[in-house]
PDB file of N, CA and C in Angstrom:
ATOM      1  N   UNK A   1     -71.551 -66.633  33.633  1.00  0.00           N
ATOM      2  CA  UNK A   1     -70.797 -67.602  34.392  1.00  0.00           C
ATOM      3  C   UNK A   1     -69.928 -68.441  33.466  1.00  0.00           C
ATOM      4  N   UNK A   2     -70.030 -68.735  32.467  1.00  0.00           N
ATOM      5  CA  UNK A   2     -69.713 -69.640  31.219  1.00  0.00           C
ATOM      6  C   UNK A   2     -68.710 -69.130  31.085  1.00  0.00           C
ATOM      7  N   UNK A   3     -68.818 -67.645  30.887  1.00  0.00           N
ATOM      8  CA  UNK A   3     -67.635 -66.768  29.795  1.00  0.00           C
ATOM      9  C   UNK A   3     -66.621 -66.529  30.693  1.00  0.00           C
ATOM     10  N   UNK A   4     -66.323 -66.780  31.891  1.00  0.00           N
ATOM     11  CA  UNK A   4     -65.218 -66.455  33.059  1.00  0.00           C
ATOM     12  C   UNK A   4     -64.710 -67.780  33.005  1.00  0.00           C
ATOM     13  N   UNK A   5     -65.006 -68.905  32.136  1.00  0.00           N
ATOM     14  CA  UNK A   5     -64.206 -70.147  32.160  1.00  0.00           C
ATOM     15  C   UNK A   5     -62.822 -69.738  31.248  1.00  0.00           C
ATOM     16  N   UNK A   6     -63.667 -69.033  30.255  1.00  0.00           N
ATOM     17  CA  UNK A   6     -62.610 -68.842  28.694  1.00  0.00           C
ATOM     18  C   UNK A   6     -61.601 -67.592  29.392  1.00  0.00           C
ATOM     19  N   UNK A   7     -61.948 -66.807  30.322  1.00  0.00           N
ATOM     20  CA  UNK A   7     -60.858 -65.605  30.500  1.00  0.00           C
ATOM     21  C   UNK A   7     -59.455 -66.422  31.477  1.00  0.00           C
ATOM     22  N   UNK A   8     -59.403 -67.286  31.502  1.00  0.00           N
ATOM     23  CA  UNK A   8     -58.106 -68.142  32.153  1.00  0.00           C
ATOM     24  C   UNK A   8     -57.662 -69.346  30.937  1.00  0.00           C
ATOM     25  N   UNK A   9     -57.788 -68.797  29.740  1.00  0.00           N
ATOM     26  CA  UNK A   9     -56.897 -70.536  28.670  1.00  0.00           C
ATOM     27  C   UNK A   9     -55.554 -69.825  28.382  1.00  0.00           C
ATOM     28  N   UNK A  10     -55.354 -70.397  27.667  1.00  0.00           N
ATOM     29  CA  UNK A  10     -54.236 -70.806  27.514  1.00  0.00           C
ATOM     30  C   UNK A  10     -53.691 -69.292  26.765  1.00  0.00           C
ATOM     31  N   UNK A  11     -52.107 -68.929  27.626  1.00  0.00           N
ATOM     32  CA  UNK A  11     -51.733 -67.342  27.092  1.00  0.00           C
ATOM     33  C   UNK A  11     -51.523 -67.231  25.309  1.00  0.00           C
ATOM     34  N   UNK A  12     -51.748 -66.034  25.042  1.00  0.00           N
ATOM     35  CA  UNK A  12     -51.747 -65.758  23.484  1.00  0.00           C
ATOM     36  C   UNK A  12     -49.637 -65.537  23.204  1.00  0.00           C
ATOM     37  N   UNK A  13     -49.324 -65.363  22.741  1.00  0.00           N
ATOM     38  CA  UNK A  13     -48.622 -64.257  22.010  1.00  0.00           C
ATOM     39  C   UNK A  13     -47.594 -63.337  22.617  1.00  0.00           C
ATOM     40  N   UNK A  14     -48.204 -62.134  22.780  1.00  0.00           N
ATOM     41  CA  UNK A  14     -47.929 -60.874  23.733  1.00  0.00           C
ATOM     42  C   UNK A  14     -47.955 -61.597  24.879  1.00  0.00           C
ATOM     43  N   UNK A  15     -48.819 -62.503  25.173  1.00  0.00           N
ATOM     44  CA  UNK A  15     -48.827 -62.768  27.234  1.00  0.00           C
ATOM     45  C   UNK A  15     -47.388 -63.985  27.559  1.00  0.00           C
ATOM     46  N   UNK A  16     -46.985 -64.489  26.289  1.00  0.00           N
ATOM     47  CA  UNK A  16     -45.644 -65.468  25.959  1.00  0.00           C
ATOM     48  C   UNK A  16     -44.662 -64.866  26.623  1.00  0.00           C
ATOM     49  N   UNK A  17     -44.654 -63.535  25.431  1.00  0.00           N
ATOM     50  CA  UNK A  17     -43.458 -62.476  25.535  1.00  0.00           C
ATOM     51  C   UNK A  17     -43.173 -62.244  26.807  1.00  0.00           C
ATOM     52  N   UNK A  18     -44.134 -61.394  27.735  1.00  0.00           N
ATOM     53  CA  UNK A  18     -44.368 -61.007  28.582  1.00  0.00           C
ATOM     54  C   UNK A  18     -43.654 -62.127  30.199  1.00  0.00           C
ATOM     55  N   UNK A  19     -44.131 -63.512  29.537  1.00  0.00           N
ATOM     56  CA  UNK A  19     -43.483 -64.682  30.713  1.00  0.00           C
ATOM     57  C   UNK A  19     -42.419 -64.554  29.978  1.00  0.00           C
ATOM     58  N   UNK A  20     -41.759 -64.308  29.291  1.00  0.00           N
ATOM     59  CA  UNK A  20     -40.828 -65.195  28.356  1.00  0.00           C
ATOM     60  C   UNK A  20     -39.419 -63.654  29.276  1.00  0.00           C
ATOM     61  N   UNK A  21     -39.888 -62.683  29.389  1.00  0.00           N
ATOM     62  CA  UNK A  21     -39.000 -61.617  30.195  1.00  0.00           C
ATOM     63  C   UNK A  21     -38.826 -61.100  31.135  1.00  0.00           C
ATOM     64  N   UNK A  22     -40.318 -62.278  32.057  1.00  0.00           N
ATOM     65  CA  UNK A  22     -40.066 -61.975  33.632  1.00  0.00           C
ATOM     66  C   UNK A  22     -38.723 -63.603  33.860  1.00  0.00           C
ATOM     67  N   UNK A  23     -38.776 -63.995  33.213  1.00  0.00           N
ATOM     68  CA  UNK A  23     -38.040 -65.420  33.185  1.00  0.00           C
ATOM     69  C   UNK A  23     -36.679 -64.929  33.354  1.00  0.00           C
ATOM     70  N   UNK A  24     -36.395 -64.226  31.998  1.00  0.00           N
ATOM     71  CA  UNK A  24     -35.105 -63.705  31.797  1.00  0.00           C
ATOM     72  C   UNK A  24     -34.810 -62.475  32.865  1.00  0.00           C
ATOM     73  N   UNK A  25     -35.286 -62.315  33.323  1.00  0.00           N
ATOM     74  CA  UNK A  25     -35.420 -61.019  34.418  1.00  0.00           C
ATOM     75  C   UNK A  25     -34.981 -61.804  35.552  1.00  0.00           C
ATOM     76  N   UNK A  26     -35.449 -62.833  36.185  1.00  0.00           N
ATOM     77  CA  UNK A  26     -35.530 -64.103  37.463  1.00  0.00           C
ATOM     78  C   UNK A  26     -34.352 -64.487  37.183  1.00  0.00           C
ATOM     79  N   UNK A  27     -34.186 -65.292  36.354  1.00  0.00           N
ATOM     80  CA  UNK A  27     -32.772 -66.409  36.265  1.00  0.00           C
ATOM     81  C   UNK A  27     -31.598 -65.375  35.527  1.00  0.00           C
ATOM     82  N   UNK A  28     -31.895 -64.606  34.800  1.00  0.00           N
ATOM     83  CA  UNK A  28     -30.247 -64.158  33.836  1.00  0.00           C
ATOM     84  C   UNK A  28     -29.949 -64.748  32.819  1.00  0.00           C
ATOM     85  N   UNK A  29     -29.500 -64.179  32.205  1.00  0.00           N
ATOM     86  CA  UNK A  29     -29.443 -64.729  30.309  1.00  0.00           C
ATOM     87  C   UNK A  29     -28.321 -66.283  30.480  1.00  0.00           C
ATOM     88  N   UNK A  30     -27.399 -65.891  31.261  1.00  0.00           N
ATOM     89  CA  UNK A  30     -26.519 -66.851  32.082  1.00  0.00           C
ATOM     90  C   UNK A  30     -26.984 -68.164  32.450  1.00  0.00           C
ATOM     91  N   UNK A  31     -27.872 -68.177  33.208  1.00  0.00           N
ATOM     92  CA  UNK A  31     -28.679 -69.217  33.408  1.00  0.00           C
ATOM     93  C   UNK A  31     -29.846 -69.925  32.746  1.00  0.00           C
ATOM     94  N   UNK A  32     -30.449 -69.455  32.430  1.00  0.00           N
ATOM     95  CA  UNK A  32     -31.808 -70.030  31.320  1.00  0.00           C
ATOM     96  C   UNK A  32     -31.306 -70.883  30.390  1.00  0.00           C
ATOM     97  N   UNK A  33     -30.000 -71.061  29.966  1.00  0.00           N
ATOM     98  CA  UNK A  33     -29.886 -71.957  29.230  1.00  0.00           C
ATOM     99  C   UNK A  33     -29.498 -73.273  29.735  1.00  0.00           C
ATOM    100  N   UNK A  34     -29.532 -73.348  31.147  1.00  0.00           N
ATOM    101  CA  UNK A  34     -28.541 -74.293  31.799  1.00  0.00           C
ATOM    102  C   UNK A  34     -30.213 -75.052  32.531  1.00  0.00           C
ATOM    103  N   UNK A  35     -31.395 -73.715  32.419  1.00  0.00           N
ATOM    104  CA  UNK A  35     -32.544 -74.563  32.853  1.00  0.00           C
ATOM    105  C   UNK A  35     -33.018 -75.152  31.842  1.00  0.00           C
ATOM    106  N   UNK A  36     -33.019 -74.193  31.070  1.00  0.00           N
ATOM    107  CA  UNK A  36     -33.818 -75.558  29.333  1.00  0.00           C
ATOM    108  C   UNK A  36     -33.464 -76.991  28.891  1.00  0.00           C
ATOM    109  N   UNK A  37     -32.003 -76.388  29.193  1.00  0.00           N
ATOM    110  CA  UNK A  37     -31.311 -78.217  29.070  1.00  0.00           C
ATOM    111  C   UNK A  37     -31.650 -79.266  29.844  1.00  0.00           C
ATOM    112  N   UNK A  38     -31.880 -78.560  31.175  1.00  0.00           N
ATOM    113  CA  UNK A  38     -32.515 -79.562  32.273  1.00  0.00           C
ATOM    114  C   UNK A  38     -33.539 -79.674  32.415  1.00  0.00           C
ATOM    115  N   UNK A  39     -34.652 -79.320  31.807  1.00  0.00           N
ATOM    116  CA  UNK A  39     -35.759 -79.596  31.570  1.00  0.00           C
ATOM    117  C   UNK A  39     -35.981 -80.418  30.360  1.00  0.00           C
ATOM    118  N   UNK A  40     -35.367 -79.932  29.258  1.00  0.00           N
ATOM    119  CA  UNK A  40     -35.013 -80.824  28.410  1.00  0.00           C
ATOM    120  C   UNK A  40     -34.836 -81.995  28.803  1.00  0.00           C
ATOM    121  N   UNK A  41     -33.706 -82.844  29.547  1.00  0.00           N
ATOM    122  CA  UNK A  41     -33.040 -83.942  30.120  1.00  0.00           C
ATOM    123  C   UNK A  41     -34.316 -84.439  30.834  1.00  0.00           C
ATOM    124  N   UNK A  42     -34.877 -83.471  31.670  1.00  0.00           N
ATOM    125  CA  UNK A  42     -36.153 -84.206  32.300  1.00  0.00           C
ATOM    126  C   UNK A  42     -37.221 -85.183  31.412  1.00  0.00           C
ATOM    127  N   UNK A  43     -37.641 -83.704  30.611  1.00  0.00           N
ATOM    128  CA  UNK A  43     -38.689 -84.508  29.611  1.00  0.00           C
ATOM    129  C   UNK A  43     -38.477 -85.510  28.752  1.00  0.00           C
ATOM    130  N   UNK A  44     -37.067 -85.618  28.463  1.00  0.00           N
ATOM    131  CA  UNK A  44     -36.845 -87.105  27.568  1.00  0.00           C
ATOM    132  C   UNK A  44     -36.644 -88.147  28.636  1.00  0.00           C
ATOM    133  N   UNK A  45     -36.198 -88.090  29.940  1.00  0.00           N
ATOM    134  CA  UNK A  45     -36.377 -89.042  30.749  1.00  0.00           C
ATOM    135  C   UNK A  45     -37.724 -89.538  31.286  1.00  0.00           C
ATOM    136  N   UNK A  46     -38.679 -88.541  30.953  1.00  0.00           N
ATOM    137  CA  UNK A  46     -40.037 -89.059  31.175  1.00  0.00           C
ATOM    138  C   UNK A  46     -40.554 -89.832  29.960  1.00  0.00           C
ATOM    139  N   UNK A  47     -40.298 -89.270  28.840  1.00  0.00           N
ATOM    140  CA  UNK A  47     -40.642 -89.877  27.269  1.00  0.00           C
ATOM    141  C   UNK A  47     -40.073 -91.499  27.668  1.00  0.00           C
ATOM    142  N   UNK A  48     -38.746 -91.437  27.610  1.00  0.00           N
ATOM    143  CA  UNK A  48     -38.221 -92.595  27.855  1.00  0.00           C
ATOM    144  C   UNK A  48     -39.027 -93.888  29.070  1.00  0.00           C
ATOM    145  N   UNK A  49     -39.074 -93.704  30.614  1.00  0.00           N
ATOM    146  CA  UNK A  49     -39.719 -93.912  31.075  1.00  0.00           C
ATOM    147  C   UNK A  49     -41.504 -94.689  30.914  1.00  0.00           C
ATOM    148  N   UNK A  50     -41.992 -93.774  30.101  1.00  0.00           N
ATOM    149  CA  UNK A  50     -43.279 -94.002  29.673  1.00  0.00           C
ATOM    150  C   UNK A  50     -43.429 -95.115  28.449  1.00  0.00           C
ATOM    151  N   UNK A  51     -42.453 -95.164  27.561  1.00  0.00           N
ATOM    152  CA  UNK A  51     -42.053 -95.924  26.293  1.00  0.00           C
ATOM    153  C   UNK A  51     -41.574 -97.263  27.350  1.00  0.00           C
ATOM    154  N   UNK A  52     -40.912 -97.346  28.244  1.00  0.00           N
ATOM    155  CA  UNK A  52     -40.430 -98.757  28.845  1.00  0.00           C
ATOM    156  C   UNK A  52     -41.822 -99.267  29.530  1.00  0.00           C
ATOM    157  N   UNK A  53     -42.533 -98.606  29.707  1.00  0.00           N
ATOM    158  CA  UNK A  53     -43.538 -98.818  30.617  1.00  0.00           C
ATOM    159  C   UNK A  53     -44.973 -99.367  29.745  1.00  0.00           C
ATOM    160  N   UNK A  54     -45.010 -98.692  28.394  1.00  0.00           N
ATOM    161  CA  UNK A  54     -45.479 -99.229  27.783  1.00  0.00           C
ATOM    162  C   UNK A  54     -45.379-100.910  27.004  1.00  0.00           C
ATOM    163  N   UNK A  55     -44.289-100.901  26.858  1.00  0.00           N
ATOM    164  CA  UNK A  55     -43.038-102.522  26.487  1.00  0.00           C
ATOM    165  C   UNK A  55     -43.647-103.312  27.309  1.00  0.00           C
ATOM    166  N   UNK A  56     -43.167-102.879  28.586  1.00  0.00           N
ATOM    167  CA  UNK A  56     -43.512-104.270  29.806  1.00  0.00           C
ATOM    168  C   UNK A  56     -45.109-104.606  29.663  1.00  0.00           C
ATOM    169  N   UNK A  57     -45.853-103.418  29.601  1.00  0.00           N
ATOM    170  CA  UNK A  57     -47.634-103.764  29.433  1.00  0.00           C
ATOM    171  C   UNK A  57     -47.795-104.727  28.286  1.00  0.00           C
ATOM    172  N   UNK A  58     -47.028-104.620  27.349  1.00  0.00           N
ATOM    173  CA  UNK A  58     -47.496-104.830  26.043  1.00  0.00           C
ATOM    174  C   UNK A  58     -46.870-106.866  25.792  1.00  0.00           C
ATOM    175  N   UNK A  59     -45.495-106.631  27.026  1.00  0.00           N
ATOM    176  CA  UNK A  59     -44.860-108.213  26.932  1.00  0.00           C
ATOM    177  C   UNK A  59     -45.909-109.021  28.254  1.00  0.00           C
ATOM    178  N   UNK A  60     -46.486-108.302  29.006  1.00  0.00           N
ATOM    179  CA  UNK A  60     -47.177-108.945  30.113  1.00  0.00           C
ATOM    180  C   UNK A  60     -48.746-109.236  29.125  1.00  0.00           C
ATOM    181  N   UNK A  61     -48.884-108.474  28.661  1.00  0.00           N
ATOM    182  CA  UNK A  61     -50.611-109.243  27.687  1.00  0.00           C
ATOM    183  C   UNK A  61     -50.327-110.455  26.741  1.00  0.00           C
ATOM    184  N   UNK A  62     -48.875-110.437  26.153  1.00  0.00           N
ATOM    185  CA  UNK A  62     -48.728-111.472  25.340  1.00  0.00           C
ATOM    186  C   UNK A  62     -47.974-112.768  25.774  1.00  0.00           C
ATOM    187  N   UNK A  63     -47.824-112.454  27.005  1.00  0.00           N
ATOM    188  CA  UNK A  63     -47.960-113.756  27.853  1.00  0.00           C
ATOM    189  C   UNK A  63     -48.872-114.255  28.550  1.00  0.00           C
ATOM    190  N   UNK A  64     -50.165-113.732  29.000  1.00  0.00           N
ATOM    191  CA  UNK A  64     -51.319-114.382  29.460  1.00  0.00           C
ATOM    192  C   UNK A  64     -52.243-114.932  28.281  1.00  0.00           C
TER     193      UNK A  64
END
């Protein structure tokens, strides 16, 4: 029962590749670069986000 936890972590290598050309297969060499960027744009707007959010916690303790 234990050992059917470990057969679902995290893909190796070969199983990368493998997502990495049903991707390019789905969207087109055309497009994938226009999603990375926007995912890109996402994730620094969350970085960002989380960093302001931290500020305000940090100016609200040193005023009580």
């Amino acid at each position: 029962m234990t050992n059917s936890i470990f057969l679902f972590g995290m893909p190796g290598g070969y199983e990368w590749i493998i997502i990495g050309v049903i991707v390019l297969l789905l969207f087109g060499g055309r497009k994938l670069p226009e999603l990375m960027k926007g995912m890109g744009k996402g994730i620094k707007e969350f970085k960002d986000a989380s960093k302001s959010d931290d500020e305000t916690k940090e100016l609200e303790d040193e005023k009580k």
